[in-house]
N, C-alpha and C. Protein backbone atom coordinates (compact mmCIF):
# COMPACT_ATOMS: atom_id res chain seq x y z
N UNK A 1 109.05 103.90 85.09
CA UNK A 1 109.42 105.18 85.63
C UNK A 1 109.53 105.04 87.15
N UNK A 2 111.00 105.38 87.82
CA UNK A 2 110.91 104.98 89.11
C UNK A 2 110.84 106.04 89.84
N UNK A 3 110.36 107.26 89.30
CA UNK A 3 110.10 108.94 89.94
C UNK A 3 109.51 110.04 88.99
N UNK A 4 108.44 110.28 89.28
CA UNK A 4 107.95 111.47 88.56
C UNK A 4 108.41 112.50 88.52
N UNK A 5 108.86 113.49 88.29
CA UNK A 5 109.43 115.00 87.91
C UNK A 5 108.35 115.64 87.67
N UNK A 6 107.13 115.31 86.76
CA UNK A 6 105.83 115.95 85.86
C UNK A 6 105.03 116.43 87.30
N UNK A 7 104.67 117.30 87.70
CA UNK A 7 103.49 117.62 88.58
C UNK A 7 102.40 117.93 88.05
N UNK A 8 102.15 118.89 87.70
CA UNK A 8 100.89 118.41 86.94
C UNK A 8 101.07 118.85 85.02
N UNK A 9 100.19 118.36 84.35
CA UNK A 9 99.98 118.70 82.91
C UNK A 9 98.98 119.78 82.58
N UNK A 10 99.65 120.79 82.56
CA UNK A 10 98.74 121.89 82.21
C UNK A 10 97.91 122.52 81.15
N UNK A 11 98.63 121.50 80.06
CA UNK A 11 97.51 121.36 78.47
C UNK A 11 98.26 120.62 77.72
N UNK A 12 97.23 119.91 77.16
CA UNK A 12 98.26 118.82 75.87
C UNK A 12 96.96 118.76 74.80
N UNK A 13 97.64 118.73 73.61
CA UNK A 13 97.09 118.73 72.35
C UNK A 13 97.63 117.09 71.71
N UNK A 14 96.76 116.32 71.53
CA UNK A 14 97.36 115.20 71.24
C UNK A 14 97.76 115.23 69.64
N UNK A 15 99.40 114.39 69.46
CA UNK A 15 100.15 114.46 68.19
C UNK A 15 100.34 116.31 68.12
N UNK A 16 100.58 117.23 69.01
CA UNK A 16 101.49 118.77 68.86
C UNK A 16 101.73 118.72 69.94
N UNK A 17 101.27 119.28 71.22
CA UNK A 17 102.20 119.82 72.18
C UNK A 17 101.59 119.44 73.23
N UNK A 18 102.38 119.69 74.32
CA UNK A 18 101.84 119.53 76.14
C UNK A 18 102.63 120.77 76.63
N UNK A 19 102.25 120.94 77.77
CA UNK A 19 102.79 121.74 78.97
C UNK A 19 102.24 120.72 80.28
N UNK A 20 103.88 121.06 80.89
CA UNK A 20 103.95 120.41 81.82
C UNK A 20 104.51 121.37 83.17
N UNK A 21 104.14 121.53 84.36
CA UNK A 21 104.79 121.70 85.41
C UNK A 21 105.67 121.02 86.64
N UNK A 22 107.04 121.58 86.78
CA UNK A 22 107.70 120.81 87.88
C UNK A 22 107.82 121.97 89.56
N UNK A 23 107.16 121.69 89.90
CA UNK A 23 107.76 122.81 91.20
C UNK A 23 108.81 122.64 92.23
N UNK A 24 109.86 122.93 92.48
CA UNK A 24 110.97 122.50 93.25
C UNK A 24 110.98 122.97 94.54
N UNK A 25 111.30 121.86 95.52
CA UNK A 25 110.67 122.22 97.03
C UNK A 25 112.07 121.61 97.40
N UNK A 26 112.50 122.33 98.71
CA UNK A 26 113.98 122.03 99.36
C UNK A 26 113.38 121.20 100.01
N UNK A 27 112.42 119.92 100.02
CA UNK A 27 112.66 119.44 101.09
C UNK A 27 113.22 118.15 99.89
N UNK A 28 113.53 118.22 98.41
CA UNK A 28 114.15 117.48 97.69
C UNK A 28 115.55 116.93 97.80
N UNK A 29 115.67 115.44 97.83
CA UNK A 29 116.15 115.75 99.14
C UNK A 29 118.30 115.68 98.17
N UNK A 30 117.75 115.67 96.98
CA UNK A 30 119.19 115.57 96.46
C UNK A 30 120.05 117.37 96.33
N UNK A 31 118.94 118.02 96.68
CA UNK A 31 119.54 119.43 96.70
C UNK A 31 120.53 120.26 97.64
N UNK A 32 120.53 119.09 98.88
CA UNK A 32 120.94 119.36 99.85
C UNK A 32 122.40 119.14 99.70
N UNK A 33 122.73 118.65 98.47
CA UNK A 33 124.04 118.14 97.83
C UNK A 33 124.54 118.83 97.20
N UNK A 34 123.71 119.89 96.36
CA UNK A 34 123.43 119.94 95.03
C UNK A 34 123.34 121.68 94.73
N UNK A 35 123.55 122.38 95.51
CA UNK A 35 125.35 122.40 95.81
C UNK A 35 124.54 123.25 97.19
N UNK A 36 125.76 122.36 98.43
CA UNK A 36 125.47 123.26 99.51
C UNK A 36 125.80 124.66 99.74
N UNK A 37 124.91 125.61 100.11
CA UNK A 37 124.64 126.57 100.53
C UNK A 37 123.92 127.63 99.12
N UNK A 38 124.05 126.97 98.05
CA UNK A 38 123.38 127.26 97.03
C UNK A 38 122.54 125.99 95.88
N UNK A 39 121.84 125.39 96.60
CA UNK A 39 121.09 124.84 96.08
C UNK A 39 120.30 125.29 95.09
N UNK A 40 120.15 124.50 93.78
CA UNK A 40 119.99 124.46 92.27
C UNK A 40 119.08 122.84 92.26
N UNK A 41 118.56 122.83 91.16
CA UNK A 41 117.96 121.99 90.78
C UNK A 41 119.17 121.42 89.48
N UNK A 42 119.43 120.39 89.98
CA UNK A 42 120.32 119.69 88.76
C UNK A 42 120.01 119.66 87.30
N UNK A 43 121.07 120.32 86.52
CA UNK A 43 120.54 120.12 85.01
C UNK A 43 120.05 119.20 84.18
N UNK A 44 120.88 117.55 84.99
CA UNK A 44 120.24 116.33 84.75
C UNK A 44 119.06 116.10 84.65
N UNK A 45 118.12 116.58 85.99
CA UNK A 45 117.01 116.44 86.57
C UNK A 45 116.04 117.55 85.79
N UNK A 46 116.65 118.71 85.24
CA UNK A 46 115.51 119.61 83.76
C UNK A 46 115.21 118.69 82.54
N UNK A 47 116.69 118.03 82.08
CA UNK A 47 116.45 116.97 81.21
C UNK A 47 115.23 115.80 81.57
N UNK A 48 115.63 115.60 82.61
CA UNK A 48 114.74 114.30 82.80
C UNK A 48 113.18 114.63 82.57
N UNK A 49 113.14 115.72 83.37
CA UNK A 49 111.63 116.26 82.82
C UNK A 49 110.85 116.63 82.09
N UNK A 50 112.01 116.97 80.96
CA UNK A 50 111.65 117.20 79.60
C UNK A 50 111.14 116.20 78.89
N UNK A 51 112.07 115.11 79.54
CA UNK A 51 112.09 113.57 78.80
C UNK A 51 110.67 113.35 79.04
N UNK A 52 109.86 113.18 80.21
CA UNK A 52 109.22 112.71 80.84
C UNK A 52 107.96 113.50 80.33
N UNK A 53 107.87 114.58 80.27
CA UNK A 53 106.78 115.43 79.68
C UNK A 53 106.67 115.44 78.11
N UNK A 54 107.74 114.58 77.72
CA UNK A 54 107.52 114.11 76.06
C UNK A 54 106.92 113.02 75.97
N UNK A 55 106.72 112.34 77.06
CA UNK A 55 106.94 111.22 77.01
C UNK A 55 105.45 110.55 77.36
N UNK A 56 104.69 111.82 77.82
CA UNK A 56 103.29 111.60 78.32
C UNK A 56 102.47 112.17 77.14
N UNK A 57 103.05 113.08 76.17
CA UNK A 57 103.18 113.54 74.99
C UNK A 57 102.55 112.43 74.29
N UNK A 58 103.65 111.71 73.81
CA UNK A 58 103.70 110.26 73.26
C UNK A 58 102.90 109.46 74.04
N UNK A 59 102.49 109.00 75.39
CA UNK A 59 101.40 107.80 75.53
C UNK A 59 99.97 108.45 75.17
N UNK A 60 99.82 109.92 75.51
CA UNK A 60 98.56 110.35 75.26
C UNK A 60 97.79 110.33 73.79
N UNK A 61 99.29 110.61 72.79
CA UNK A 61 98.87 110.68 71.25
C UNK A 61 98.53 109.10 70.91
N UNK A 62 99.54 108.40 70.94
CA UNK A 62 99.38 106.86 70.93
C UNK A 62 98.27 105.92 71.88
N UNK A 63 97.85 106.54 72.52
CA UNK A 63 96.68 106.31 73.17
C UNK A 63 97.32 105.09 74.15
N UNK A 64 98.49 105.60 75.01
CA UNK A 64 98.88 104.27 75.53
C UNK A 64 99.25 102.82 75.06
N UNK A 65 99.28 103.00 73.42
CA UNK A 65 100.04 101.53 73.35
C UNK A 65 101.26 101.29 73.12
N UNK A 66 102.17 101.91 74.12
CA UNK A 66 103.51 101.44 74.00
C UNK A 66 103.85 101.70 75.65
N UNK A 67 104.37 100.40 76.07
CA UNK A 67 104.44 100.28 77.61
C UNK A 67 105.95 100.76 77.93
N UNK A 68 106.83 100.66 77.33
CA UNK A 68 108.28 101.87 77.61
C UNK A 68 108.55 102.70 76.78
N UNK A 69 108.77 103.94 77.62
CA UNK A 69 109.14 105.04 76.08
C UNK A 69 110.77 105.30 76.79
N UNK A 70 111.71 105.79 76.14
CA UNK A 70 112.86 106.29 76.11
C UNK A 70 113.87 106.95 75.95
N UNK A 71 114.30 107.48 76.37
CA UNK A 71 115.23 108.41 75.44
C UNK A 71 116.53 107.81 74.67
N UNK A 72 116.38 108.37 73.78
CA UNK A 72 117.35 107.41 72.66
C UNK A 72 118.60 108.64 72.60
N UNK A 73 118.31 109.54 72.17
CA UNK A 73 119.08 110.57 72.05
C UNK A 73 118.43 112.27 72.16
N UNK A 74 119.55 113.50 72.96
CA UNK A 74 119.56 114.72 73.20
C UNK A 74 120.43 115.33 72.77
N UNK A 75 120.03 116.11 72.06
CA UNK A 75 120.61 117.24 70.92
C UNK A 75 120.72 118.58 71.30
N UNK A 76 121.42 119.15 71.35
CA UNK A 76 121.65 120.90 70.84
C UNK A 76 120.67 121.47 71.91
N UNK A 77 121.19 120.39 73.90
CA UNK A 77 120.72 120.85 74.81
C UNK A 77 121.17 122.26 75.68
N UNK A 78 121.01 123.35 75.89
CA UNK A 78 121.67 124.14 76.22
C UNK A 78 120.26 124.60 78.10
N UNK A 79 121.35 125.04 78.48
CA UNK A 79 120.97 125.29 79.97
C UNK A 79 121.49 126.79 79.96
N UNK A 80 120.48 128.24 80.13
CA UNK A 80 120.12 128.95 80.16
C UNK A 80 120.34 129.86 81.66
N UNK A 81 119.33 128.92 82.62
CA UNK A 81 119.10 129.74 84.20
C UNK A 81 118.98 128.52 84.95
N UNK A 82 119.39 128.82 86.24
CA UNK A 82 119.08 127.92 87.56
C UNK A 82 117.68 128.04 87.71
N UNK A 83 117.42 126.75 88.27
CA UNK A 83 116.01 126.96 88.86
C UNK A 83 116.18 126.33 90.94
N UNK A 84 115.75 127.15 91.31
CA UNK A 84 116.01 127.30 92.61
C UNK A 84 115.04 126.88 93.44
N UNK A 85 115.04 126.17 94.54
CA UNK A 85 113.77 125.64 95.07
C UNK A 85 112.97 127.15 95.63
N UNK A 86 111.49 126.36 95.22
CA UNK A 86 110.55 127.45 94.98
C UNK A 86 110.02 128.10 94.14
N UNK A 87 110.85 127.62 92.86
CA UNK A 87 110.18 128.20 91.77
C UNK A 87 109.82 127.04 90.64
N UNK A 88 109.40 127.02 90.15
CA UNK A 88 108.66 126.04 89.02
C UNK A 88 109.01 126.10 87.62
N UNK A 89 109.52 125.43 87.16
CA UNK A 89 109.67 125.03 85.84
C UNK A 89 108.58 124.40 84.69
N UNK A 90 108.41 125.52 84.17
CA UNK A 90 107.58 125.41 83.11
C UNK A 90 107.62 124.30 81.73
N UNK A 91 107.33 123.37 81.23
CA UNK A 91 107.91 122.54 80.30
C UNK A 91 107.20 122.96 79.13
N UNK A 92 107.54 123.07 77.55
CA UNK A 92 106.54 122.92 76.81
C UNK A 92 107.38 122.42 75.77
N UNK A 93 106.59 121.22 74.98
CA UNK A 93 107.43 120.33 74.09
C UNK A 93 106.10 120.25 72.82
N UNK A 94 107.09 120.47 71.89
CA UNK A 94 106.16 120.13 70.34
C UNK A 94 106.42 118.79 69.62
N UNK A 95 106.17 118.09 69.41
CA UNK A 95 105.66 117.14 68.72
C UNK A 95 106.24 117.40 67.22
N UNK A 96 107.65 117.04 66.79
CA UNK A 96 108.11 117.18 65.53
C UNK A 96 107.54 116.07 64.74
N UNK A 97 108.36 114.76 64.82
CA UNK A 97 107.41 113.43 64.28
C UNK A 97 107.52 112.42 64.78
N UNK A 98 106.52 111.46 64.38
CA UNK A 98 105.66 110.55 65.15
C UNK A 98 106.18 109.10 64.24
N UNK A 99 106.86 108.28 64.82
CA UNK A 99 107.10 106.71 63.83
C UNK A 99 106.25 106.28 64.69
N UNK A 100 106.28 104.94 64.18
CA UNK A 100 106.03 103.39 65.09
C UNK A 100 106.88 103.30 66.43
N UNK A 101 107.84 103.82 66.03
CA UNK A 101 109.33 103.32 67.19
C UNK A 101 110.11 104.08 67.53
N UNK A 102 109.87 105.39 66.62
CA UNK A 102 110.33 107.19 67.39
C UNK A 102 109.53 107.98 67.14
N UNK A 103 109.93 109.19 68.09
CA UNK A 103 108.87 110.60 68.20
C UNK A 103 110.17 111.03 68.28
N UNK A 104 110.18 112.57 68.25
CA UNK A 104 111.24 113.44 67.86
C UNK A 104 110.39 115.08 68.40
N UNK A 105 111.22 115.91 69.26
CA UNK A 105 110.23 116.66 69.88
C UNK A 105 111.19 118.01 70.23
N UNK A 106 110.53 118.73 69.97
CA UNK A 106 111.30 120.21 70.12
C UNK A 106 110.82 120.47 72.14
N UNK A 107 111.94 120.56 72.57
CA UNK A 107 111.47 121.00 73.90
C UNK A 107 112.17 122.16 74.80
N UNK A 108 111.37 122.76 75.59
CA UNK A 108 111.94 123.79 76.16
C UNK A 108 111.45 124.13 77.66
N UNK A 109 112.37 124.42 78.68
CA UNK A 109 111.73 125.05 80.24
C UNK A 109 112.02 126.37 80.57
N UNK A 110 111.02 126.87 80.98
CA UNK A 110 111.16 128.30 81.42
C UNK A 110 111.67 128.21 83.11
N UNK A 111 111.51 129.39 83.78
CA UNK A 111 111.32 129.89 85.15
C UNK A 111 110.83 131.42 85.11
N UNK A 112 110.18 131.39 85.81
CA UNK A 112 110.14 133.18 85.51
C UNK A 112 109.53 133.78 84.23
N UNK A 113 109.31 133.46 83.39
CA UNK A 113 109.28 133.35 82.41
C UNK A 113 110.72 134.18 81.01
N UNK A 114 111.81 133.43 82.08
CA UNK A 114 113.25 133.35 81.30
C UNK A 114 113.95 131.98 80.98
N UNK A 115 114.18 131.93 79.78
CA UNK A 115 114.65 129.99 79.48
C UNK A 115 115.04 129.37 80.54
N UNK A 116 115.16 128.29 80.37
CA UNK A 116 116.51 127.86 81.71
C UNK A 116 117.28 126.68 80.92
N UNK A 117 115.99 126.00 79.99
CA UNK A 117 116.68 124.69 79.71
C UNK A 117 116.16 124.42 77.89
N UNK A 118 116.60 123.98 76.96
CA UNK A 118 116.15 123.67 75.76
C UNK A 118 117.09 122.70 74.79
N UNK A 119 116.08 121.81 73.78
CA UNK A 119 116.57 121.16 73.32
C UNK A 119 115.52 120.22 72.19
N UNK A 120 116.18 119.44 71.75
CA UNK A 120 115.58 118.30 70.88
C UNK A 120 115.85 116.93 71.55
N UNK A 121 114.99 116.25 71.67
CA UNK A 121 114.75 114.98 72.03
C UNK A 121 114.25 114.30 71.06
N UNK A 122 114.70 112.85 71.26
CA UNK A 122 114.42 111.68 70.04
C UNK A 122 114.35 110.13 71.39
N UNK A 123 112.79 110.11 71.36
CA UNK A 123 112.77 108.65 72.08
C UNK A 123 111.93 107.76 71.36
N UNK A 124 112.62 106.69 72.07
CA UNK A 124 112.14 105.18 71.41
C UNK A 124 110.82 104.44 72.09
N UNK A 125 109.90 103.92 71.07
CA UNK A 125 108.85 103.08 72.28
C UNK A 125 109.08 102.19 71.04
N UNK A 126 108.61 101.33 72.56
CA UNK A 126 108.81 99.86 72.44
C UNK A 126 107.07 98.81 73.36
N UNK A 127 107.25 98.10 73.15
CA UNK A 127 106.40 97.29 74.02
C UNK A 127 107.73 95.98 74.59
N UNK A 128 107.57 95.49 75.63
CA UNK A 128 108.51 94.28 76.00
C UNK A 128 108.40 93.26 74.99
N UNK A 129 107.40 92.48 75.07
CA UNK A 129 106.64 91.73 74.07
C UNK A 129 107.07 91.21 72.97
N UNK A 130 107.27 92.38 72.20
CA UNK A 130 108.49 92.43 71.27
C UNK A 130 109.64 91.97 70.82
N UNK A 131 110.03 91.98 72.24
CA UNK A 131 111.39 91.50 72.31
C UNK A 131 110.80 89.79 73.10
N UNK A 132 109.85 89.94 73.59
CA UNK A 132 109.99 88.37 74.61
C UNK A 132 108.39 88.54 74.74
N UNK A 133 107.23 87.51 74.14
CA UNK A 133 106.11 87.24 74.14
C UNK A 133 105.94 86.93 75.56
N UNK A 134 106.66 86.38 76.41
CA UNK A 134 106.09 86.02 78.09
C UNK A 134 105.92 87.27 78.64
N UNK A 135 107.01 88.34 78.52
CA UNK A 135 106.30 89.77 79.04
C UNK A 135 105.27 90.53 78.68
N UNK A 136 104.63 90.01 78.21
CA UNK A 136 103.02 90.60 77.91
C UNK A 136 102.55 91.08 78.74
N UNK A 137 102.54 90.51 80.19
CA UNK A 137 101.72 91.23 81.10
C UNK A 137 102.51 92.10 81.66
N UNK A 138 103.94 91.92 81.64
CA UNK A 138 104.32 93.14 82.15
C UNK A 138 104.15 94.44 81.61
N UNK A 139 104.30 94.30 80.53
CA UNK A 139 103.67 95.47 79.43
C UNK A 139 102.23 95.83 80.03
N UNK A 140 101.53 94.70 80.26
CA UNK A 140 99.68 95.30 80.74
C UNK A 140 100.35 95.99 82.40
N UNK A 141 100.96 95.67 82.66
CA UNK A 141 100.82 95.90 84.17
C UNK A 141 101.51 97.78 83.83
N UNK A 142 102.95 97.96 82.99
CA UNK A 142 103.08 99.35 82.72
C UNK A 142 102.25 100.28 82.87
N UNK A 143 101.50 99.72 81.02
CA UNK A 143 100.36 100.79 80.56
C UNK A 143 99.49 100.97 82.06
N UNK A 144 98.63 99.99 83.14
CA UNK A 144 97.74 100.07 83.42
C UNK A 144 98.37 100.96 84.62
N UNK A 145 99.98 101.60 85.12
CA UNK A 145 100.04 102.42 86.03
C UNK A 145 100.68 103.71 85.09
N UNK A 146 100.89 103.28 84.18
CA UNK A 146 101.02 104.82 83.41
C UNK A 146 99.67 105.48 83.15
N UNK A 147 98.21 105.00 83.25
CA UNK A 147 97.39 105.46 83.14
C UNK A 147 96.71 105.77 84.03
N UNK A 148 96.89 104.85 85.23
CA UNK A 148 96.59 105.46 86.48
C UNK A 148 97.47 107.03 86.97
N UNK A 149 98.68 107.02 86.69
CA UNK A 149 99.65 108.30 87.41
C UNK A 149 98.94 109.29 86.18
N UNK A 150 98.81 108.91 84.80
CA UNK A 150 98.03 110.09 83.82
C UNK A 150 96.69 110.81 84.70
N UNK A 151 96.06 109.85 85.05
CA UNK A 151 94.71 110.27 85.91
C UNK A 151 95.17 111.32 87.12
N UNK A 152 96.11 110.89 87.89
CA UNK A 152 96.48 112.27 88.63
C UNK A 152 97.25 113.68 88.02
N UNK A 153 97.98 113.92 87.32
CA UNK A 153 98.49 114.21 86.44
C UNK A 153 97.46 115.34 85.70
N UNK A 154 97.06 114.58 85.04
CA UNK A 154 95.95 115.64 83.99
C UNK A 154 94.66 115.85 84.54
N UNK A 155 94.00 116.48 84.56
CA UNK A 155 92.77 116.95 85.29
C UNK A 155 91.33 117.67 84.25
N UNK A 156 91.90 117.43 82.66
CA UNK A 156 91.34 117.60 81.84
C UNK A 156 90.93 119.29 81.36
N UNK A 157 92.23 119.79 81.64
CA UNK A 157 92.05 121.08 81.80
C UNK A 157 91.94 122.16 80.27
């Protein structure tokens, strides 16, 4: 993961659901693009967070043993409302089902408490390993900062 979106995790039920928060601050700095003089938070960037808050979903239920998770495929995504810097996007994703090698997850973001963003997600975990026994440690080195950024993240609330 080369950027967090997740600010903090505001409850997770391991194998059903999480809530996640994103808060959007103009000093971000792709907004300034995105569209000038009416800056929005990119619809890309709701997805991604969805992804990402499924995705902590999945290491928390699995207890961390899968060092990449992914998105494989997004379904029957629909975008609702802007979210505007300053206001926060609410995430909450359910936990449809659980393989070895997919999870499948009903997800949705508020603002305000009016939709903005919703959908079904289907991602893949994997370990490297798998594919190539010498990346073993890269796999240890993943898990051991996906569990460190979990530690800031969740607060055991």
């Amino acid at each position: 993961m080369r950027f967090c979106l997740v600010d903090r995790v505001a409850g997770i039920v391991a194998g059903e659901s999480i809530q996640t928060l994103k808060h959007v601050s103009l000093a971000e700095e792709y907004l300034q693009d995105h569209f000038p003089g009416f800056a929005v938070f990119p619809g890309v960037m709701m997805v991604e967070c969805m992804v990402q808050s499924c995705a902590w979903l999945s290491r928390f239920t699995d207890d961390f043993r899968f060092s990449t998770i992914l998105l494989k495929q997004a379904r029957a995504v629909k975008f609702n409302n802007f979210l505007k810097p300053g206001e926060t996007l609410q995430v909450s994703a359910t936990l449809k089902s659980n393989g070895e090698s997919e999870a499948e997850f009903m997800v949705s973001g508020t603002v305000n408490g009016q939709s903005a963003v919703s959908g079904r997600l289907l991602l893949s975990k994997q370990n490297l390993c798998d594919m190539n026994p010498q990346l073993k440690d890269n796999d240890d080195r993943l898990t051991a900062a996906m569990r460190d950024l979990w530690a800031q993240l969740y607060k055991g609330c």
